[in-house]
PDB file of N, CA and C in Angstrom:
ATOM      1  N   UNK A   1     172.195 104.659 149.045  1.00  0.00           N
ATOM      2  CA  UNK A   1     171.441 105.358 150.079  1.00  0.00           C
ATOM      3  C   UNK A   1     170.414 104.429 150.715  1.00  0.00           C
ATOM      4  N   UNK A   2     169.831 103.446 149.498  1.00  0.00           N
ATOM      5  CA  UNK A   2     168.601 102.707 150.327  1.00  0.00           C
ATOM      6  C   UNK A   2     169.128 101.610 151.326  1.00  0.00           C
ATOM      7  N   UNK A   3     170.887 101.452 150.723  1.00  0.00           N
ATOM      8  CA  UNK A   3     171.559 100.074 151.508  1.00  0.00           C
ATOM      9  C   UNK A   3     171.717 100.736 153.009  1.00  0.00           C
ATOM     10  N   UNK A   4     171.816 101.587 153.485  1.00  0.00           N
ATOM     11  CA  UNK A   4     172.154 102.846 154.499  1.00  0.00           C
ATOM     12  C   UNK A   4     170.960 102.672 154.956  1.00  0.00           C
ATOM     13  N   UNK A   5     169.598 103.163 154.560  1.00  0.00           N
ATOM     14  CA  UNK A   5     168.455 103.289 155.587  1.00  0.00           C
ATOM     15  C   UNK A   5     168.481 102.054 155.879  1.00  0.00           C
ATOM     16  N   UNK A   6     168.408 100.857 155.230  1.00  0.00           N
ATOM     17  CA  UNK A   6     168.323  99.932 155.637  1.00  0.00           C
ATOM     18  C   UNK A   6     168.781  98.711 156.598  1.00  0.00           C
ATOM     19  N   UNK A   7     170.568  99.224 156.604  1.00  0.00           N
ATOM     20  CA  UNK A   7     171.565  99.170 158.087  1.00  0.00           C
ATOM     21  C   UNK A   7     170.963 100.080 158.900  1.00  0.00           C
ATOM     22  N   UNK A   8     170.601 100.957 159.012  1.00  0.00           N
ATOM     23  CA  UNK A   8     170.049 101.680 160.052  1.00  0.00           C
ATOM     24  C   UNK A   8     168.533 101.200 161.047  1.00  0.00           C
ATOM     25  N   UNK A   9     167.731 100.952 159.501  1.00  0.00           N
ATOM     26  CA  UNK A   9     166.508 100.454 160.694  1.00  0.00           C
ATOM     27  C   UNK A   9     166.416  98.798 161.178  1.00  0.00           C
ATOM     28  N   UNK A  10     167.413  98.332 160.333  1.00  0.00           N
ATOM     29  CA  UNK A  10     168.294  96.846 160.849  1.00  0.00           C
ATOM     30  C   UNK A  10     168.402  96.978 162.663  1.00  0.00           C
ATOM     31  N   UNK A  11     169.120  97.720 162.446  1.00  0.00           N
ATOM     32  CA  UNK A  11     170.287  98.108 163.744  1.00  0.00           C
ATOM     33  C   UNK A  11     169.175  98.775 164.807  1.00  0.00           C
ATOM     34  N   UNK A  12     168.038  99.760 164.565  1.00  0.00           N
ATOM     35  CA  UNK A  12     167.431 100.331 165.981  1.00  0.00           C
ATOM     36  C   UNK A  12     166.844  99.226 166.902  1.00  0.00           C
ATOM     37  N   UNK A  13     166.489  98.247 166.710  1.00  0.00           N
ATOM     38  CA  UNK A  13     166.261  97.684 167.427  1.00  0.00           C
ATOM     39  C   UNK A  13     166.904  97.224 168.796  1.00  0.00           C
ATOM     40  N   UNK A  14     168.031  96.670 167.938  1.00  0.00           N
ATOM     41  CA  UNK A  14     169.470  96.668 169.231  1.00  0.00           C
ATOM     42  C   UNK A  14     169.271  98.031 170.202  1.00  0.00           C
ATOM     43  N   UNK A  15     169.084  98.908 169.649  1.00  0.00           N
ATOM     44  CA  UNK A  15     169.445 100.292 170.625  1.00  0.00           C
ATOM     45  C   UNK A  15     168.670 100.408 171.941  1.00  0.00           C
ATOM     46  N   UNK A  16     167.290  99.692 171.373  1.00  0.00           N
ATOM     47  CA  UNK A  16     166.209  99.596 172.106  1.00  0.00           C
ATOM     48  C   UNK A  16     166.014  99.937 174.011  1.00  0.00           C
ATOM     49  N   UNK A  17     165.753 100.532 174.639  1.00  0.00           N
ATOM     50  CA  UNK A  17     166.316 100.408 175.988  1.00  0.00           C
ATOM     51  C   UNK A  17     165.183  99.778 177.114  1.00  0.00           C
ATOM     52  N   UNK A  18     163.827  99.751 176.400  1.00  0.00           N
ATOM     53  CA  UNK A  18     162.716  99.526 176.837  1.00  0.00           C
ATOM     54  C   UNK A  18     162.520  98.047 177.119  1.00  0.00           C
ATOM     55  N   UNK A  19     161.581  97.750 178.447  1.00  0.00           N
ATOM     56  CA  UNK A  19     161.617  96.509 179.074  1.00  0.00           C
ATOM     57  C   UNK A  19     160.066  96.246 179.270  1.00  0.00           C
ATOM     58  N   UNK A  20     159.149  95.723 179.334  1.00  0.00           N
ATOM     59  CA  UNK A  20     158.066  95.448 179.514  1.00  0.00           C
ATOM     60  C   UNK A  20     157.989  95.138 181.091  1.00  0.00           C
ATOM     61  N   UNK A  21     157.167  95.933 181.973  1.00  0.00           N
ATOM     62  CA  UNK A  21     157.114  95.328 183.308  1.00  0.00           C
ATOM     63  C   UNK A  21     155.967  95.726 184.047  1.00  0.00           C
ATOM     64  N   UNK A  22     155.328  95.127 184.867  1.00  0.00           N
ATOM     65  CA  UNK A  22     154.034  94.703 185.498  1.00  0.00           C
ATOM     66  C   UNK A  22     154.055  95.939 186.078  1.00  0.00           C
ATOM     67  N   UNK A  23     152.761  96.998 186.070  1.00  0.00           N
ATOM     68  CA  UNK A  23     152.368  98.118 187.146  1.00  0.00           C
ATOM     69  C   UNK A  23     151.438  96.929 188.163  1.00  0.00           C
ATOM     70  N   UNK A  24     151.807  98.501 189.476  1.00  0.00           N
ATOM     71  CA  UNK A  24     150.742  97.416 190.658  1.00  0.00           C
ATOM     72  C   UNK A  24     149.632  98.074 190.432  1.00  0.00           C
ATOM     73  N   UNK A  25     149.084  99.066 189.610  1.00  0.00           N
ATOM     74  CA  UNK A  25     147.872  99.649 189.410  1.00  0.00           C
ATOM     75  C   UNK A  25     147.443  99.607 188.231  1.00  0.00           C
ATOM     76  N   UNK A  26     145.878  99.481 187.999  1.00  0.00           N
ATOM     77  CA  UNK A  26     145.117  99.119 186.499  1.00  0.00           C
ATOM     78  C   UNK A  26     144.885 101.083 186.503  1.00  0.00           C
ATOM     79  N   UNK A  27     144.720 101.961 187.463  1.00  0.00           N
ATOM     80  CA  UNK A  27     144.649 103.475 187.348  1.00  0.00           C
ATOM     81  C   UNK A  27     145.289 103.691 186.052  1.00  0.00           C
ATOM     82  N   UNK A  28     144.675 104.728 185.044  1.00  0.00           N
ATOM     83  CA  UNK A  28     145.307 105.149 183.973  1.00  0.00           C
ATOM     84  C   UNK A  28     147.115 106.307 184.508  1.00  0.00           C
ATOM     85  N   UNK A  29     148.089 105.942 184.057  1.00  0.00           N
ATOM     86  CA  UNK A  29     149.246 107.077 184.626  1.00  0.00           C
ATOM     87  C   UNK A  29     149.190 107.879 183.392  1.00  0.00           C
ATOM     88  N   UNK A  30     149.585 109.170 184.016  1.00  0.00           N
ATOM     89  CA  UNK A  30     149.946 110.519 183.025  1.00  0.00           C
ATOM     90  C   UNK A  30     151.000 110.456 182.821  1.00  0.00           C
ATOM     91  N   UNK A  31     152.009 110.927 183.856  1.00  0.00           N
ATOM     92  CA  UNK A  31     153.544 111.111 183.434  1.00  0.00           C
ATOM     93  C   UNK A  31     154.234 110.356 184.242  1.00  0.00           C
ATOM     94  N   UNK A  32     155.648 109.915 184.142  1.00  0.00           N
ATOM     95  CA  UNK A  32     156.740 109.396 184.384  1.00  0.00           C
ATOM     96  C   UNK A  32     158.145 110.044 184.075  1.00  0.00           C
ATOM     97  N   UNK A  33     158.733 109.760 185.243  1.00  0.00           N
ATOM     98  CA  UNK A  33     160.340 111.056 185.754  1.00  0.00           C
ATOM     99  C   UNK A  33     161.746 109.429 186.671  1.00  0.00           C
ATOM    100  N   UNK A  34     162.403 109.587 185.768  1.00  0.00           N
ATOM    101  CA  UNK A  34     163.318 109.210 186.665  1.00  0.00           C
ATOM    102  C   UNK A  34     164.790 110.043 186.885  1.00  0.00           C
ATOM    103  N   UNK A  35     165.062 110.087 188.177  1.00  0.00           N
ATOM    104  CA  UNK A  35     165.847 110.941 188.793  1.00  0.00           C
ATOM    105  C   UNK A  35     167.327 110.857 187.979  1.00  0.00           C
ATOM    106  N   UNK A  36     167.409 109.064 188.030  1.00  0.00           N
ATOM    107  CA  UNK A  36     168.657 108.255 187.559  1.00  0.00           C
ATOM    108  C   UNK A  36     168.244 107.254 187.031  1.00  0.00           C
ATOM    109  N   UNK A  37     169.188 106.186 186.624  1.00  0.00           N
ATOM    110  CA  UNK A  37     168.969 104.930 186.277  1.00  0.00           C
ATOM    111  C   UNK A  37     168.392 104.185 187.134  1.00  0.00           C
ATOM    112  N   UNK A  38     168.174 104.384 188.227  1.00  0.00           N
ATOM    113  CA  UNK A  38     167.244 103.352 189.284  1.00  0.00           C
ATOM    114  C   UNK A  38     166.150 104.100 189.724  1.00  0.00           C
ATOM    115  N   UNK A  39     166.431 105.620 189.967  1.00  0.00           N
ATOM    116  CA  UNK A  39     164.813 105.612 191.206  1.00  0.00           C
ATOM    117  C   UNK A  39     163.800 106.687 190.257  1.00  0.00           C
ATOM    118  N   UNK A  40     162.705 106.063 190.019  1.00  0.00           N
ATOM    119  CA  UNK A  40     161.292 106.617 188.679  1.00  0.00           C
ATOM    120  C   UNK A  40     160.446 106.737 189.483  1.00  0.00           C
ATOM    121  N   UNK A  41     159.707 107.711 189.405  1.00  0.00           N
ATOM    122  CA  UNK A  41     158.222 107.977 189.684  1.00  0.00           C
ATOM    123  C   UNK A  41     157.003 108.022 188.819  1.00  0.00           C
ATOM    124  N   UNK A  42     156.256 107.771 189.060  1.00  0.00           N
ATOM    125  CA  UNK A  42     154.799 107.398 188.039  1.00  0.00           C
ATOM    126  C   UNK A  42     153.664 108.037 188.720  1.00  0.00           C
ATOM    127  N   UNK A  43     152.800 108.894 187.850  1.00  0.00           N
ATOM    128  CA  UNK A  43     151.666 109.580 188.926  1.00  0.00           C
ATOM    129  C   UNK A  43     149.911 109.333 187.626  1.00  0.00           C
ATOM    130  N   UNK A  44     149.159 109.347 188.575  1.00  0.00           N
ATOM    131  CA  UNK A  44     148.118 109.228 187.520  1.00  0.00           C
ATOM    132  C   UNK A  44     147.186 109.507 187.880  1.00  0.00           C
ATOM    133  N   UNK A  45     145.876 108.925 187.726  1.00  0.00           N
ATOM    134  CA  UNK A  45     144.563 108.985 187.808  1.00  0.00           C
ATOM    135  C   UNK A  45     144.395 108.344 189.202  1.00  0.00           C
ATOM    136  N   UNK A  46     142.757 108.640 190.076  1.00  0.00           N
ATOM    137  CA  UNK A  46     142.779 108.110 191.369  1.00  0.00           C
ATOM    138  C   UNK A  46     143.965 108.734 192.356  1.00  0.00           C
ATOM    139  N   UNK A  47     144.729 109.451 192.418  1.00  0.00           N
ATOM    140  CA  UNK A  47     145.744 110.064 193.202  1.00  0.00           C
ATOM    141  C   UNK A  47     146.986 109.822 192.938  1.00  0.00           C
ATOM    142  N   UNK A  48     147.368 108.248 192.241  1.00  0.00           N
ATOM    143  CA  UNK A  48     148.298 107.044 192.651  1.00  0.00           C
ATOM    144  C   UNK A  48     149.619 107.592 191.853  1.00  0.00           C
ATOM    145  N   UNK A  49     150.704 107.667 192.914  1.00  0.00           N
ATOM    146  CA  UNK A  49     151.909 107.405 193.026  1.00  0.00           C
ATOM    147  C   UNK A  49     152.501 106.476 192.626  1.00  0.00           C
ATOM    148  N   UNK A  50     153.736 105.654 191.974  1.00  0.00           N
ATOM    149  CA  UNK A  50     154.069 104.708 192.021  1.00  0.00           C
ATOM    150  C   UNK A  50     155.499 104.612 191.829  1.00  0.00           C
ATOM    151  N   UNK A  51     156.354 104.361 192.662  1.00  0.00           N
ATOM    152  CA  UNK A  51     157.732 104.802 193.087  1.00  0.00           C
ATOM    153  C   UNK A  51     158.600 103.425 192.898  1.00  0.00           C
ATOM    154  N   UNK A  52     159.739 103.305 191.860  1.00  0.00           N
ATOM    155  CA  UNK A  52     160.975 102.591 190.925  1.00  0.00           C
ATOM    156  C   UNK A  52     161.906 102.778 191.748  1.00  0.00           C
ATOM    157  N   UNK A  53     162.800 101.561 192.617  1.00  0.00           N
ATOM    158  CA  UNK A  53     164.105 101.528 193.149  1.00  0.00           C
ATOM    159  C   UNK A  53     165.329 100.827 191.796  1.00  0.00           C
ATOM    160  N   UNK A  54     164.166 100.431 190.908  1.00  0.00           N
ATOM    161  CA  UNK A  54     165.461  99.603 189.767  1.00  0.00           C
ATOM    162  C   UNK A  54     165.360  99.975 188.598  1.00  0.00           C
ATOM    163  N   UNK A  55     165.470 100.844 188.172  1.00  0.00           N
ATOM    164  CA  UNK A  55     165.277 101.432 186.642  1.00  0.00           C
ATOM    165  C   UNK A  55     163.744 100.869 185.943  1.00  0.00           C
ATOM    166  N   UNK A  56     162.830 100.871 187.217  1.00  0.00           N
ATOM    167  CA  UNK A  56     161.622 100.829 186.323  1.00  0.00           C
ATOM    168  C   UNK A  56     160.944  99.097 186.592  1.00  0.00           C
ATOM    169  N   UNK A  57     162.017  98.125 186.342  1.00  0.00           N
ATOM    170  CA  UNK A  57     161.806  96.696 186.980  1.00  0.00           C
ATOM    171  C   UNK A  57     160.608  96.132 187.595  1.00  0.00           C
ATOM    172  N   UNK A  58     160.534  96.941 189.036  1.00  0.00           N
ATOM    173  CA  UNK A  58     159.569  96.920 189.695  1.00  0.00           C
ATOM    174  C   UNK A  58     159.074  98.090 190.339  1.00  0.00           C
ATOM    175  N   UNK A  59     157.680  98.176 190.773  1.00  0.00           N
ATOM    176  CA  UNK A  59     156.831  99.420 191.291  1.00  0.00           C
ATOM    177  C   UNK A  59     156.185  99.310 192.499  1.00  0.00           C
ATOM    178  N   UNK A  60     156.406 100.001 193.015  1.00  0.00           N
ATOM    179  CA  UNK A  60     155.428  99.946 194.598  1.00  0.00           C
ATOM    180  C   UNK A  60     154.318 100.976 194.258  1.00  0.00           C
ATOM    181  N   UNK A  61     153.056 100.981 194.741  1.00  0.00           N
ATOM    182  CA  UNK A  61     152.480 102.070 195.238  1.00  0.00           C
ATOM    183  C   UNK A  61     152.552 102.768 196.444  1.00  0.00           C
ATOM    184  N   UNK A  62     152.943 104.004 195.944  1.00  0.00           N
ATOM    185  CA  UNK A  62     153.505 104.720 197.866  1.00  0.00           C
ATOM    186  C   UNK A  62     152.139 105.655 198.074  1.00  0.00           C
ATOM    187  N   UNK A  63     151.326 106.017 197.014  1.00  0.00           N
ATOM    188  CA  UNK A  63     150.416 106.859 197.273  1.00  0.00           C
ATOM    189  C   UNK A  63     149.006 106.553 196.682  1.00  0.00           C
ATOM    190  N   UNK A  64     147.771 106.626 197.131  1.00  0.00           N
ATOM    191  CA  UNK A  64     146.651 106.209 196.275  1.00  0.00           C
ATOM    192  C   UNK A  64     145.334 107.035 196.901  1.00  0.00           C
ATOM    193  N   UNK A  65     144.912 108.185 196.290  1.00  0.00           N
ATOM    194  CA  UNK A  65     143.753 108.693 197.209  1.00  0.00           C
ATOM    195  C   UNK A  65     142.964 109.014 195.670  1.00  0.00           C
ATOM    196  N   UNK A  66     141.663 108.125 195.663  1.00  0.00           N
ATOM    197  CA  UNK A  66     140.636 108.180 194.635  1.00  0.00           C
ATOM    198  C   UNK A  66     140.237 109.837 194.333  1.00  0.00           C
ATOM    199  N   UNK A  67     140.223 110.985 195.135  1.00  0.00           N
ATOM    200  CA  UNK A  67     139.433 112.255 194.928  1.00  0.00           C
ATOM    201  C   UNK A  67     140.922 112.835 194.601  1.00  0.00           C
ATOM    202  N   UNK A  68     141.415 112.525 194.010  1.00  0.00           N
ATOM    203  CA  UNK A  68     142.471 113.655 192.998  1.00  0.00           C
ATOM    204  C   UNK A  68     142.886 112.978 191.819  1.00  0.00           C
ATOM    205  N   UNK A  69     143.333 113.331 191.283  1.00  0.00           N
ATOM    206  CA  UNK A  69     144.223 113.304 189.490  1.00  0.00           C
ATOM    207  C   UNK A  69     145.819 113.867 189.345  1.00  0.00           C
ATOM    208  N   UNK A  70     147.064 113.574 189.203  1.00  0.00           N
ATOM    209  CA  UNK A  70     148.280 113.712 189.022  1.00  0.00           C
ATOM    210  C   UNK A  70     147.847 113.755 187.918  1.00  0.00           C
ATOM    211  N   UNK A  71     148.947 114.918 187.141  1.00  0.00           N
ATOM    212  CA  UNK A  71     149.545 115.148 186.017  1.00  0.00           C
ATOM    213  C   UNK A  71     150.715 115.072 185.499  1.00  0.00           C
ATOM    214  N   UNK A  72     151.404 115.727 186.258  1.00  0.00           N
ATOM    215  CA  UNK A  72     152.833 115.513 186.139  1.00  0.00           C
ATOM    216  C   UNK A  72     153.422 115.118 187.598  1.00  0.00           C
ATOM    217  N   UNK A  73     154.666 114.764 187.355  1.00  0.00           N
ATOM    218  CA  UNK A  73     155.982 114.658 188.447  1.00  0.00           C
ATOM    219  C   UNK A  73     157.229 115.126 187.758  1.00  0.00           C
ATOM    220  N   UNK A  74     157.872 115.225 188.956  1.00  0.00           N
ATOM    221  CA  UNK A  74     159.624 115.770 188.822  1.00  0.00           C
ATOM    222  C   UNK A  74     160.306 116.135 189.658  1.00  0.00           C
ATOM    223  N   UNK A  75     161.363 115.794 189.826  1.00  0.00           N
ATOM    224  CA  UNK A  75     162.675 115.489 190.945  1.00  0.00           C
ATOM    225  C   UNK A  75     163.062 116.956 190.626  1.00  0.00           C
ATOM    226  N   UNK A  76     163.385 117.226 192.562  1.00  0.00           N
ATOM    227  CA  UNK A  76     164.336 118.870 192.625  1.00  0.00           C
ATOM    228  C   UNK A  76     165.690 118.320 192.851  1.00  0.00           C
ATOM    229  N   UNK A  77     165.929 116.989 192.787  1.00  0.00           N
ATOM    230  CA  UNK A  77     166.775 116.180 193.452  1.00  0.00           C
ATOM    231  C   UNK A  77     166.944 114.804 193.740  1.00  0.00           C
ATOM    232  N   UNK A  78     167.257 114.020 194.090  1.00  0.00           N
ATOM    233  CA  UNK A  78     167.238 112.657 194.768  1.00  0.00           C
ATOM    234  C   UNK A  78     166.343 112.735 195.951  1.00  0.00           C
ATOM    235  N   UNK A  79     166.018 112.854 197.047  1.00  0.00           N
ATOM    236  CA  UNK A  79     165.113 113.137 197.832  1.00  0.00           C
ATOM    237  C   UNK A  79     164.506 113.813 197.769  1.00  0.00           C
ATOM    238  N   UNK A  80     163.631 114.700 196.880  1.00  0.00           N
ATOM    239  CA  UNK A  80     162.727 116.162 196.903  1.00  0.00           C
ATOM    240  C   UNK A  80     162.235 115.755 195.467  1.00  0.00           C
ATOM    241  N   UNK A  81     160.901 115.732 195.099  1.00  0.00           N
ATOM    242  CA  UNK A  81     159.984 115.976 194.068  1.00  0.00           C
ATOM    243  C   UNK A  81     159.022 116.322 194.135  1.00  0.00           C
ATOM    244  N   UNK A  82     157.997 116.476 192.989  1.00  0.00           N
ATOM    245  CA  UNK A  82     156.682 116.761 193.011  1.00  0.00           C
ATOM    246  C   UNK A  82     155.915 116.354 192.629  1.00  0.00           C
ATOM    247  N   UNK A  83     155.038 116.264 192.785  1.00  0.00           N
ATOM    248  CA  UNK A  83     153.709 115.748 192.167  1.00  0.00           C
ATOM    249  C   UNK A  83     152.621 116.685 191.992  1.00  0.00           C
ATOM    250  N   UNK A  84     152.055 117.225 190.903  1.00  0.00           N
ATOM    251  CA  UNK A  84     150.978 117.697 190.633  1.00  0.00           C
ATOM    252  C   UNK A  84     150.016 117.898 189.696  1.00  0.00           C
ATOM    253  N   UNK A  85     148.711 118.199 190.123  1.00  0.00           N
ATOM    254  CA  UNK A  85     147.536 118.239 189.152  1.00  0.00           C
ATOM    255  C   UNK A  85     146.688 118.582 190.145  1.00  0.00           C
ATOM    256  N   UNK A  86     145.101 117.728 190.467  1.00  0.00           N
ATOM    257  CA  UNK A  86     144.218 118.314 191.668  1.00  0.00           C
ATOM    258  C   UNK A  86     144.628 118.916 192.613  1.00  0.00           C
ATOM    259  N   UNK A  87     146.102 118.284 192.669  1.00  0.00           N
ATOM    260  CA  UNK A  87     146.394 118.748 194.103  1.00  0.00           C
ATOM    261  C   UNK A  87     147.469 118.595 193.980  1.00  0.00           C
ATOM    262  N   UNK A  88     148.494 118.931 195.255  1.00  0.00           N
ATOM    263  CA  UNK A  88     150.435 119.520 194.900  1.00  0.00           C
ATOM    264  C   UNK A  88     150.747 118.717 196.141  1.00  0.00           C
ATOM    265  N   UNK A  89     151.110 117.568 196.003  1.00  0.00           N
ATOM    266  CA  UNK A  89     152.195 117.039 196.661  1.00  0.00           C
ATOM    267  C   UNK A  89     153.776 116.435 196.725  1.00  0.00           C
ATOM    268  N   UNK A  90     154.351 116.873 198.018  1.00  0.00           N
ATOM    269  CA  UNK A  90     155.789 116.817 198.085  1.00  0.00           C
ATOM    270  C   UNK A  90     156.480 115.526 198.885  1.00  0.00           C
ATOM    271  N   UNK A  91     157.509 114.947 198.395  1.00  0.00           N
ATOM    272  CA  UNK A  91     158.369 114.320 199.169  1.00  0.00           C
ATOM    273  C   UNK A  91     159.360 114.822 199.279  1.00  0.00           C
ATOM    274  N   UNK A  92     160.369 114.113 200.348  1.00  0.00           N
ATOM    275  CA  UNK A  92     161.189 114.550 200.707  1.00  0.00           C
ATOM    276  C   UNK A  92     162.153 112.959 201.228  1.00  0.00           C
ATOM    277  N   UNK A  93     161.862 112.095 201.004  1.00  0.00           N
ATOM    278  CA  UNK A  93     162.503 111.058 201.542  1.00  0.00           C
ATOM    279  C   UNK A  93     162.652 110.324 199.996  1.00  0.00           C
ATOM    280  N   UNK A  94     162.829 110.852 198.818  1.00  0.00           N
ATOM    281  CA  UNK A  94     162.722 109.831 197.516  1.00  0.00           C
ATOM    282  C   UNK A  94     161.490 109.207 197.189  1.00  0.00           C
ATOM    283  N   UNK A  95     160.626 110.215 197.441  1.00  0.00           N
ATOM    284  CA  UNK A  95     158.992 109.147 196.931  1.00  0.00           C
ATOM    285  C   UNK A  95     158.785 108.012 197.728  1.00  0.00           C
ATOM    286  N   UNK A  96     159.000 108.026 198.998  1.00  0.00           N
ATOM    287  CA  UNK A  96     158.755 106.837 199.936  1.00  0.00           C
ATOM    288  C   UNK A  96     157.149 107.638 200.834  1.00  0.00           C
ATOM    289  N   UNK A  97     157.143 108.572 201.366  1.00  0.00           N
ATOM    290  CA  UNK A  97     155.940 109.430 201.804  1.00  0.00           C
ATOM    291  C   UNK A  97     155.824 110.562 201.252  1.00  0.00           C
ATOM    292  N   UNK A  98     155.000 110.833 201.002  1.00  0.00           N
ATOM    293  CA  UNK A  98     154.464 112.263 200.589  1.00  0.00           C
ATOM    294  C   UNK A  98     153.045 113.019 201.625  1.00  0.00           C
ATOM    295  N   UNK A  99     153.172 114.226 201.103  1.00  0.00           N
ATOM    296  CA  UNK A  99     152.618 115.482 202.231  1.00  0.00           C
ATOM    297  C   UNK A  99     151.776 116.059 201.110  1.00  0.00           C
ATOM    298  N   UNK A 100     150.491 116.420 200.775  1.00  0.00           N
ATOM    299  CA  UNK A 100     149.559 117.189 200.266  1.00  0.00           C
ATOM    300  C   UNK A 100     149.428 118.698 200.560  1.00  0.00           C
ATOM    301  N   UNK A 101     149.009 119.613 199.747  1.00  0.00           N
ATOM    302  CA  UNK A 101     148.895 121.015 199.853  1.00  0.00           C
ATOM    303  C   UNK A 101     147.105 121.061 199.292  1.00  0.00           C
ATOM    304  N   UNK A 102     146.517 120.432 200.065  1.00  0.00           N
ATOM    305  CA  UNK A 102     145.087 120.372 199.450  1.00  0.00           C
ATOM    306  C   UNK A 102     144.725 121.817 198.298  1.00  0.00           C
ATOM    307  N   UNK A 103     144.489 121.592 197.227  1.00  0.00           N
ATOM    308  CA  UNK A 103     143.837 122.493 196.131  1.00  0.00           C
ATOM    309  C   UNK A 103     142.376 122.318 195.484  1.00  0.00           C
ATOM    310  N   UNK A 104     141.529 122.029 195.943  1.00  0.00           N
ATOM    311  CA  UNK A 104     140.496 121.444 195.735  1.00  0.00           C
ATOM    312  C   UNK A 104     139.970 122.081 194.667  1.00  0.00           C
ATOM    313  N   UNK A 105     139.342 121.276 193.519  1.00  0.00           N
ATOM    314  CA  UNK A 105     138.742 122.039 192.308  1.00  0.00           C
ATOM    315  C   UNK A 105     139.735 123.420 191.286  1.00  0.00           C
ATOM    316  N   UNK A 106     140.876 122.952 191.944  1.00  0.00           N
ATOM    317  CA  UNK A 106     141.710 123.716 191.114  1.00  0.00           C
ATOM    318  C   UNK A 106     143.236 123.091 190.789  1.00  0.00           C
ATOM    319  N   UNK A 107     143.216 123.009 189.059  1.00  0.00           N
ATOM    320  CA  UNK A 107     144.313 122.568 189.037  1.00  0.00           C
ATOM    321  C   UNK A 107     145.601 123.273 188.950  1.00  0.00           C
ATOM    322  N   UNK A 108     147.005 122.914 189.756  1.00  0.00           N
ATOM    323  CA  UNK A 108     148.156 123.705 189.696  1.00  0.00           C
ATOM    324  C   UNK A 108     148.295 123.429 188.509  1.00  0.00           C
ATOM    325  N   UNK A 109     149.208 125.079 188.516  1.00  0.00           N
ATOM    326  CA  UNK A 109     149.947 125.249 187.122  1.00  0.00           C
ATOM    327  C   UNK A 109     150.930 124.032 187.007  1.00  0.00           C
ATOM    328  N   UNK A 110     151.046 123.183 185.453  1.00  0.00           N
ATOM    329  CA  UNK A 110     152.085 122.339 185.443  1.00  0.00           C
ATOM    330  C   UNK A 110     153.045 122.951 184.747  1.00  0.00           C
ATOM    331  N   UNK A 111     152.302 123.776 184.167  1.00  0.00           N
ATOM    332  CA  UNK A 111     153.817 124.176 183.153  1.00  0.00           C
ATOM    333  C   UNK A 111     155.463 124.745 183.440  1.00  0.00           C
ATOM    334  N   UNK A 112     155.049 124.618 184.626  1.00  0.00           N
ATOM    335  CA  UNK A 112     156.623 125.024 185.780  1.00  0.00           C
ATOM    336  C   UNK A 112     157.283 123.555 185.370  1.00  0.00           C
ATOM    337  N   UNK A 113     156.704 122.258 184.954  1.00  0.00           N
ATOM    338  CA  UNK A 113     157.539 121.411 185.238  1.00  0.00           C
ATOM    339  C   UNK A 113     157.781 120.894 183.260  1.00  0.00           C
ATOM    340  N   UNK A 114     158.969 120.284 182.776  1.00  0.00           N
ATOM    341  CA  UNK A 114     158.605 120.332 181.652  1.00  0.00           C
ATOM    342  C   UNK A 114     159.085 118.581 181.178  1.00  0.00           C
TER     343      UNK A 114
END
């Protein structure tokens, strides 16, 4: 049995899928959503967005407004997600622009998203 755990935690490493790669923001992020193997979204502290064309590789910032806080994100789709916490914003082009629903001093419910 101990020769068994021991092929096993041998072996997780290989399985590993994780890559180490540079954010363009020092902002603390909350959550992270990818649609597919290439296109991820990242939302955090300070407003900031940060939108994955390569499985994560590299990051753009598409969004950054200091007077809000993201909590979560999540895809309705390939072009359509969300973003919310201070405030509820939508894309519609794959996280390239987004549109605000100002909520000021109130945070949306996240638990719609899981």
């Amino acid at each position: 049995m101990l020769t068994l755990l021991y092929v096993v935690l041998i072996g997780l490493p290989s399985l590993a899928q994780f890559q180490l790669c540079n954010s363009p923001t020092s902002t603390s992020l909350n959550d992270i959503h990818f649609f597919d193997a290439d296109l991820g979204l990242a939302v955090g502290d300070s407003g900031v967005i940060i939108r994955s064309a390569d499985g994560g590789l590299n990051w753009d910032i598409v969004l950054d407004i200091d007077s809000i806080t993201f909590k979560k994100v999540d895809f309705f789709d390939t072009l359509n997600a969300i973003a919310v916490g201070s405030d509820l914003f939508i894309t519609n082009d794959g996280g390239l622009t987004w549109t605000g629903n100002s909520k000021p001093n109130h945070y949306v419910d996240i638990s719609i998203l899981n």
